[in-house]
Protein backbone atom coordinates (compact mmCIF):
# COMPACT_ATOMS: atom_id res chain seq x y z
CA UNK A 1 102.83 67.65 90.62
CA UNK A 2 100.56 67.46 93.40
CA UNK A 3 102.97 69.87 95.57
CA UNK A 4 102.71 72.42 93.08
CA UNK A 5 98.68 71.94 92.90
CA UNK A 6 98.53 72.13 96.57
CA UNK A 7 100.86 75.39 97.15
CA UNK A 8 98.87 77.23 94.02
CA UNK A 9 95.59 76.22 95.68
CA UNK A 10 97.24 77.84 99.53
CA UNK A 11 98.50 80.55 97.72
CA UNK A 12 95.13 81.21 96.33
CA UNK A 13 93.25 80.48 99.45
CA UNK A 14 95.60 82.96 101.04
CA UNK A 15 94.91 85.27 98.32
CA UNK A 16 90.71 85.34 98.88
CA UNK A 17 91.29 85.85 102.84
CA UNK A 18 93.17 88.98 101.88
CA UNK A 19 90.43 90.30 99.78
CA UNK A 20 88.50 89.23 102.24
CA UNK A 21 90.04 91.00 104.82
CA UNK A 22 90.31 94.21 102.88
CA UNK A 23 86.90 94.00 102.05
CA UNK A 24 85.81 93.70 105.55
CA UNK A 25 88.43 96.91 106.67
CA UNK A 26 86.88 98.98 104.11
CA UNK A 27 89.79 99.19 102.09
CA UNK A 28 88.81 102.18 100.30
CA UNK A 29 91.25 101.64 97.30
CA UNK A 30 88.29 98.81 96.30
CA UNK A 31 84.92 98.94 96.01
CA UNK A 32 83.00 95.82 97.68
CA UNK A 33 82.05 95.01 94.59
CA UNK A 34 84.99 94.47 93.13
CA UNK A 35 86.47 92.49 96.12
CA UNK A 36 83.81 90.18 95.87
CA UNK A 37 84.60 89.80 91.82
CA UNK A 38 88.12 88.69 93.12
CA UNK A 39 87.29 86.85 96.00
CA UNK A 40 84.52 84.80 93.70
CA UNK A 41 87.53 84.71 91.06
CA UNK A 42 89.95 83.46 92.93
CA UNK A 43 87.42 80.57 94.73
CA UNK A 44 86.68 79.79 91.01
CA UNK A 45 90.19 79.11 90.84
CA UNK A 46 90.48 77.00 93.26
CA UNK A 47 87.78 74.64 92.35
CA UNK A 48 88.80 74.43 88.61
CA UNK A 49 92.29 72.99 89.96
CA UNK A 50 90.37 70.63 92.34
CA UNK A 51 88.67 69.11 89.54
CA UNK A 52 91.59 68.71 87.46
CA UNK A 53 93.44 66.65 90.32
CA UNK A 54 90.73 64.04 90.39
């Protein structure tokens, strides 16, 4: 399973640089706030399927 761990983990990194780049565009269907909530979401994500590879 570590192939599917790694491409969820890309796909999620891929996923906070978009936010990330919206946020920084001033995407003005978001609020910063709420990019931020999905960036830190999605970053939370991440980490919780780090730990559960080791």
């Amino acid at each position: 399973m570590p192939d599917e761990t790694e491409h969820e983990t890309e796909h999620h990194l891929r996923e906070a640089l978009r936010h990330l780049g919206d946020a920084q565009q001033g995407d003005l269907r978001k609020t910063n706030a709420v990019a931020l909530e999905e960036v830190s979401n999605t970053l939370s994500s991440v980490l919780r399927e780090h730990e559960q590879d080791e």
